[in-house]
C-alpha atoms as a PDB file:
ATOM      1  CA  UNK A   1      86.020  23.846 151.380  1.00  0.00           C
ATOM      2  CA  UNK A   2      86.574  25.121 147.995  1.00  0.00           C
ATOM      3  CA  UNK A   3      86.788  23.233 144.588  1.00  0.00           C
ATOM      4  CA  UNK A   4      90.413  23.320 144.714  1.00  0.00           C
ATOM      5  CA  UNK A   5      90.911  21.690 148.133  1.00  0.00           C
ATOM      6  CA  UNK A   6      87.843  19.178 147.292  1.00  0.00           C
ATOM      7  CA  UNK A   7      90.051  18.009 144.323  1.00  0.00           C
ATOM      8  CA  UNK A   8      93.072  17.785 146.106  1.00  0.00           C
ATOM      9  CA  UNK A   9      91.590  15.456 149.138  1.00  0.00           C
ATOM     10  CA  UNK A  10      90.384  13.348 145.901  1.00  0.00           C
ATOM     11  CA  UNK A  11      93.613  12.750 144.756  1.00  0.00           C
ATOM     12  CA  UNK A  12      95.791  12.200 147.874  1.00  0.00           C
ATOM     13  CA  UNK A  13      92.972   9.933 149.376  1.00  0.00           C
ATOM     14  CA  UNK A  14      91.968   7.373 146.689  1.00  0.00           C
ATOM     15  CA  UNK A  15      89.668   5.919 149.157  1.00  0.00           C
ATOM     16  CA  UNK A  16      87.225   9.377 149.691  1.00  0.00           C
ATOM     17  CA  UNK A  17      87.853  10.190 145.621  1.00  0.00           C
ATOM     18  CA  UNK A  18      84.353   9.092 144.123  1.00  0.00           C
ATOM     19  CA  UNK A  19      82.782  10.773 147.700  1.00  0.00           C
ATOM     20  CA  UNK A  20      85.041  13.713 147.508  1.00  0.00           C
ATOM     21  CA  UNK A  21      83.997  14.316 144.056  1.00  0.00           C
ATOM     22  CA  UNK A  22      80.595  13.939 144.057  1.00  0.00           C
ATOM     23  CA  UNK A  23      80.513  16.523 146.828  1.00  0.00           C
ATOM     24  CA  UNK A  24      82.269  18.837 144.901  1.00  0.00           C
ATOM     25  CA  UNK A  25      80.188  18.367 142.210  1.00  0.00           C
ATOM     26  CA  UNK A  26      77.045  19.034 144.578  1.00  0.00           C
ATOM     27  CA  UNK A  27      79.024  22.242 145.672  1.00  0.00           C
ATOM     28  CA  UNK A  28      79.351  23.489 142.306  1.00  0.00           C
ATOM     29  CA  UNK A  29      76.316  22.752 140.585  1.00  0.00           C
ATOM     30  CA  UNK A  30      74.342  24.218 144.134  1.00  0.00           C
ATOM     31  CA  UNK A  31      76.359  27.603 143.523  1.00  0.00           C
ATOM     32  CA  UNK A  32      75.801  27.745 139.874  1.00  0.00           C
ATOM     33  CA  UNK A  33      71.713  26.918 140.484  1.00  0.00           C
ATOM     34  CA  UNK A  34      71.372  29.792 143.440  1.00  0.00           C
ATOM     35  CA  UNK A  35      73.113  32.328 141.083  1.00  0.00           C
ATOM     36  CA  UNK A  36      70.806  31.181 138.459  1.00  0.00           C
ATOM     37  CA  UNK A  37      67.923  31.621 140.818  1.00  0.00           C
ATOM     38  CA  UNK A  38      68.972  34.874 141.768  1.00  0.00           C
ATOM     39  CA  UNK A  39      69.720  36.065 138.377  1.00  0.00           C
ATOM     40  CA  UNK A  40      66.215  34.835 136.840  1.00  0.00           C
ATOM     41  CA  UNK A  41      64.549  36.829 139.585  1.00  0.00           C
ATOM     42  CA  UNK A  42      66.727  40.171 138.644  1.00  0.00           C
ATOM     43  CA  UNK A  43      65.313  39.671 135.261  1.00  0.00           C
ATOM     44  CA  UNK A  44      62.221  39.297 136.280  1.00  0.00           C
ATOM     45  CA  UNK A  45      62.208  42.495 137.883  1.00  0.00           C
ATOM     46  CA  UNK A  46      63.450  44.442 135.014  1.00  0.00           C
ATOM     47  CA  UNK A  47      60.979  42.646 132.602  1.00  0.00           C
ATOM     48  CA  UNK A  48      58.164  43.897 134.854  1.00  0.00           C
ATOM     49  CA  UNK A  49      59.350  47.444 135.166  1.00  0.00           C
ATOM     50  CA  UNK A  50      59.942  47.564 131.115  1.00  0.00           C
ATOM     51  CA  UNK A  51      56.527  46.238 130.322  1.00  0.00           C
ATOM     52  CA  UNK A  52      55.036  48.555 133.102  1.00  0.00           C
ATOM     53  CA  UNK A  53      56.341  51.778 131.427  1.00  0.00           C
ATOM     54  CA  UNK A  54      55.941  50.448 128.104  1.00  0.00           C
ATOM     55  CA  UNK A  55      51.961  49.327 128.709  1.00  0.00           C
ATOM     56  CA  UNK A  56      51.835  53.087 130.157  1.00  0.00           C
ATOM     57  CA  UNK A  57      52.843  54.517 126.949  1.00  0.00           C
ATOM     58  CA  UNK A  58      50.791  52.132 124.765  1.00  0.00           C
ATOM     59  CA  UNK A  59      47.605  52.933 126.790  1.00  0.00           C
ATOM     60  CA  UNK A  60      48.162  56.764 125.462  1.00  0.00           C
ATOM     61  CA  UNK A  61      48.973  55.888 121.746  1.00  0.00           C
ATOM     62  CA  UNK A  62      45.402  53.104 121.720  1.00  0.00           C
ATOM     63  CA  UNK A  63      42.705  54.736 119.528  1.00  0.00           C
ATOM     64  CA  UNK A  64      40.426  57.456 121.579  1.00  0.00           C
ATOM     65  CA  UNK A  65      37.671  55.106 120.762  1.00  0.00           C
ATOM     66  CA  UNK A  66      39.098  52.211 121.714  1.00  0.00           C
ATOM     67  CA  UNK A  67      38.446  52.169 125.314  1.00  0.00           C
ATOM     68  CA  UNK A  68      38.487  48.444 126.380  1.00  0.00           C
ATOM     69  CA  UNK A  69      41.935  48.412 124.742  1.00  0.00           C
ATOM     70  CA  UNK A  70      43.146  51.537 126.580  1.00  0.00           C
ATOM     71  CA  UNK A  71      41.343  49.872 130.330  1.00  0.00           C
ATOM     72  CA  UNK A  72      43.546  46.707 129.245  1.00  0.00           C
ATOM     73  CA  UNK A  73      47.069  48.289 128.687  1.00  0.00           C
ATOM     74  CA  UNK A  74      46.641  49.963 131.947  1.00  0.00           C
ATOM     75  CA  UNK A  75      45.901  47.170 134.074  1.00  0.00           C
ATOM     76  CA  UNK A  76      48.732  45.482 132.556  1.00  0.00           C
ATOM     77  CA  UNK A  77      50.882  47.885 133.325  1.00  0.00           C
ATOM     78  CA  UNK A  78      49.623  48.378 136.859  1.00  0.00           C
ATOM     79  CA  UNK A  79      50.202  44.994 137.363  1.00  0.00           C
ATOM     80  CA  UNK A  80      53.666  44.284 136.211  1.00  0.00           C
ATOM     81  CA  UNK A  81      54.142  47.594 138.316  1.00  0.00           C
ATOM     82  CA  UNK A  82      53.026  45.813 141.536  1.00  0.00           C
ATOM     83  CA  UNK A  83      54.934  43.101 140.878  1.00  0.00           C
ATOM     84  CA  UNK A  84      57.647  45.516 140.178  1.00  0.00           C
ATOM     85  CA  UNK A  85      57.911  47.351 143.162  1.00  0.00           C
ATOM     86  CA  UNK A  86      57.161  44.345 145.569  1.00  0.00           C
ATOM     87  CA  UNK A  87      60.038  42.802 144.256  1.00  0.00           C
ATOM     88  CA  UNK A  88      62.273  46.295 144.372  1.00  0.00           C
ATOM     89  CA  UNK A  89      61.904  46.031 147.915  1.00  0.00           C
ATOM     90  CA  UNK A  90      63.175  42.921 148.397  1.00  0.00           C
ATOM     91  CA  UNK A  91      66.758  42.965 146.877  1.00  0.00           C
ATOM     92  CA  UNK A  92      69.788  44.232 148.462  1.00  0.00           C
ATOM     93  CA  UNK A  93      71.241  47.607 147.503  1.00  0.00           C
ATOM     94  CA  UNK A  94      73.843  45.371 145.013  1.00  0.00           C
ATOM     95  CA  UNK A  95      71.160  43.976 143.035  1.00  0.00           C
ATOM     96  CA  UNK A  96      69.367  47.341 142.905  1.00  0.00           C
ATOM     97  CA  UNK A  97      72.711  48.789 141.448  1.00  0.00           C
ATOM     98  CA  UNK A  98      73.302  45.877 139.284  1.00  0.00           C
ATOM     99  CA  UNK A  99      69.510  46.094 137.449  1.00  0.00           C
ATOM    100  CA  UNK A 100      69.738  50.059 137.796  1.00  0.00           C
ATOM    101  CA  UNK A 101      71.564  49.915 134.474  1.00  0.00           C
ATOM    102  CA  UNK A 102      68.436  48.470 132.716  1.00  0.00           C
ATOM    103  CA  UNK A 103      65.939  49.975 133.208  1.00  0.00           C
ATOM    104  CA  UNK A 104      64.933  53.873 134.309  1.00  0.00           C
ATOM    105  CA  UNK A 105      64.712  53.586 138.208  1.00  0.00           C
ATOM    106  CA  UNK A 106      64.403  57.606 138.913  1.00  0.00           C
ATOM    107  CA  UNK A 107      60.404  56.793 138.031  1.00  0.00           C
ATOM    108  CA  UNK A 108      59.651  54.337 140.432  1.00  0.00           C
ATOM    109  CA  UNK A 109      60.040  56.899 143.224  1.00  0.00           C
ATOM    110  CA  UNK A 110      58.666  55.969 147.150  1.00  0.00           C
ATOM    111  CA  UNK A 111      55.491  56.605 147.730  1.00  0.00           C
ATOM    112  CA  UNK A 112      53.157  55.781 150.678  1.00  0.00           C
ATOM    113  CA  UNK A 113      51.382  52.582 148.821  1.00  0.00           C
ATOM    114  CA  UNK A 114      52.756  50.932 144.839  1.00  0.00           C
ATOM    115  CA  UNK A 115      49.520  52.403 143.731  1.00  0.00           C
ATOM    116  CA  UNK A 116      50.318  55.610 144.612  1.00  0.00           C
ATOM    117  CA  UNK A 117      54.037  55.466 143.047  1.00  0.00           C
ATOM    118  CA  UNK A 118      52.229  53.802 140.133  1.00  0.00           C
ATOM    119  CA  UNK A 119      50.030  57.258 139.490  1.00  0.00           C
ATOM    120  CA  UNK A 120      53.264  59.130 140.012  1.00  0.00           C
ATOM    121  CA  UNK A 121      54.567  57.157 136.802  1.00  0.00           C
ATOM    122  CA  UNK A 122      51.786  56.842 134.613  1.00  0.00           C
ATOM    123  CA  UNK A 123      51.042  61.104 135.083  1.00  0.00           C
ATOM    124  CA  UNK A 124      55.126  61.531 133.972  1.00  0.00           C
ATOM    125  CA  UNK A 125      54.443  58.489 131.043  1.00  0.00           C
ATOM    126  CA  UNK A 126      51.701  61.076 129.974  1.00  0.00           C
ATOM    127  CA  UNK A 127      53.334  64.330 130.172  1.00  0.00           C
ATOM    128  CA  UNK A 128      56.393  63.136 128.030  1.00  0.00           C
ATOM    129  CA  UNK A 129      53.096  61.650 125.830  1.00  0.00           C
ATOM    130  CA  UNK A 130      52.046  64.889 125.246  1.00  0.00           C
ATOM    131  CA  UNK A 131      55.586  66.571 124.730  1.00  0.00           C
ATOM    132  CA  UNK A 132      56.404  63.316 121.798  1.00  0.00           C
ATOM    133  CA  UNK A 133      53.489  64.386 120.145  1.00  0.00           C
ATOM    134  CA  UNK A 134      53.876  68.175 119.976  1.00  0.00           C
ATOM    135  CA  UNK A 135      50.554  69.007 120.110  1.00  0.00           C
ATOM    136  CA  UNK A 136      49.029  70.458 123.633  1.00  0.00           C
ATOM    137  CA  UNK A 137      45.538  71.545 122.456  1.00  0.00           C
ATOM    138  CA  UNK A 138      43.183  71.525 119.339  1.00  0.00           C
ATOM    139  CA  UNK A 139      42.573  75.291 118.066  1.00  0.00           C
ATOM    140  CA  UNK A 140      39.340  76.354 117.435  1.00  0.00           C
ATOM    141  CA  UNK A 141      35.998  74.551 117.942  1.00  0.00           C
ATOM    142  CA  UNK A 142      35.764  70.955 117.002  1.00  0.00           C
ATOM    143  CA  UNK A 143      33.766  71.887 113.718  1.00  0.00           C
ATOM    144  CA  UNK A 144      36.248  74.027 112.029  1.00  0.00           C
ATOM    145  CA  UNK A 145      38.742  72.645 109.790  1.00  0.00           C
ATOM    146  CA  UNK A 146      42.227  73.680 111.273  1.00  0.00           C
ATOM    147  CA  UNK A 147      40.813  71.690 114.751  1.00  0.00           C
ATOM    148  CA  UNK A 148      40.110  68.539 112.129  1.00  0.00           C
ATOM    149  CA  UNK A 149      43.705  69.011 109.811  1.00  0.00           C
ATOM    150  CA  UNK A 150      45.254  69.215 113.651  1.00  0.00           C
ATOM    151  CA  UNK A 151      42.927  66.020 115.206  1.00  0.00           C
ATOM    152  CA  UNK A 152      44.022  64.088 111.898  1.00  0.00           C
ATOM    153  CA  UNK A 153      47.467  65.107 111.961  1.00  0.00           C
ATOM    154  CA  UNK A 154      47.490  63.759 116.016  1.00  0.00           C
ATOM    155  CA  UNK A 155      45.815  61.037 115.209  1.00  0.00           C
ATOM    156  CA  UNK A 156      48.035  59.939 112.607  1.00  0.00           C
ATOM    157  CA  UNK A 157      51.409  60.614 114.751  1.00  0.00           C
ATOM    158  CA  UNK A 158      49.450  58.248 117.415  1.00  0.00           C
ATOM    159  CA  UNK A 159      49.441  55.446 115.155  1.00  0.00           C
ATOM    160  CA  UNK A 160      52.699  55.781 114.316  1.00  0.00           C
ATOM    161  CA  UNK A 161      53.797  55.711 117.572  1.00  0.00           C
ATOM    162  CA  UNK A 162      51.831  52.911 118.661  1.00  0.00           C
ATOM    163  CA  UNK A 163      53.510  50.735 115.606  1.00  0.00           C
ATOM    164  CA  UNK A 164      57.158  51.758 116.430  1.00  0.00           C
ATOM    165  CA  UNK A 165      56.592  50.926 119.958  1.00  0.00           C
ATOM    166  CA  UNK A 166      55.367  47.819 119.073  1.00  0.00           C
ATOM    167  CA  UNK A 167      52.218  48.077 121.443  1.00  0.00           C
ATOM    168  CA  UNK A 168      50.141  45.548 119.485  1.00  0.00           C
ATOM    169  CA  UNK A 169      52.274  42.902 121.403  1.00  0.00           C
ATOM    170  CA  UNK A 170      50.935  43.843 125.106  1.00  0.00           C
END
């Protein structure tokens, strides 16, 4: 019964109205709550895939030295990539289409396990790492002063990175 009919029954039966319209009411605010539902989960998924890609990149641009940092960016990442793709695989081919648009689905390829598809990511995350920052190899030995000007420079476009990405808030 739609809305329409519901309200129609209410008025040419005064004696159903205040039953009439509290099941119309029930219809409506049941339909608005499962699309609700379904939406929040959507988001959900593209929030995970956004902060998997994202905690990829930041786990590059962490100081060298810091390597609890680096360890911690990953495994959030990996994780909001699990949830990810165990979600990915349980929405319809609409829904996929519908969150395609936000977020860069190409990555999250099929794989034979999520860790798997996961390594497939994070090993693209670091070759367009590499290609941001330019720089594919320190010349000379590490005691010479172009391989320090070149370390420094890296170092410094690293930073920079990490604060435009915003990375300190993973």
């Amino acid at each position: 019964m739609t809305l329409r009919k519901a309200l129609k029954a209410t008025v040419t039966t005064p004696r159903l109205a205040p039953y009439s319209f509290a099941f119309c009411l029930f219809i409506f605010v049941g339909n608005v709550q499962d699309k609700a539902v379904a939406q929040s989960h959507l988001d959900e998924l593209v929030r995970n895939a956004k902060l998997t890609l994202s905690a990829f990149e930041c786990s590059f641009l962490v100081s060298d030295d810091d390597e609890k940092a680096q360890r911690r960016m990953l495994e959030v990442g990996l994780t909001a990539g699990r949830k990810f793709l165990a979600g990915w695989k349980g929405i319809t081919l609409e829904e996929k289409v519908k969150i395609s648009h936000h977020i860069d689905y190409k990555l999250f390829r099929d794989g034979p396990t999520f860790d798997f598809q996961l390594g497939q990511i994070y090993a693209q995350k670091e070759t367009e790492f590499y290609e941001a920052l330019n720089i594919n190899f320190l010349p000379g030995p590490p005691d010479s002063a172009i391989y320090k000007r070149v370390d420094k420079e890296r170092r410094e476009k690293k930073q920079k990175m990490f604060r435009e990405k915003n990375c300190f808030l993973i």
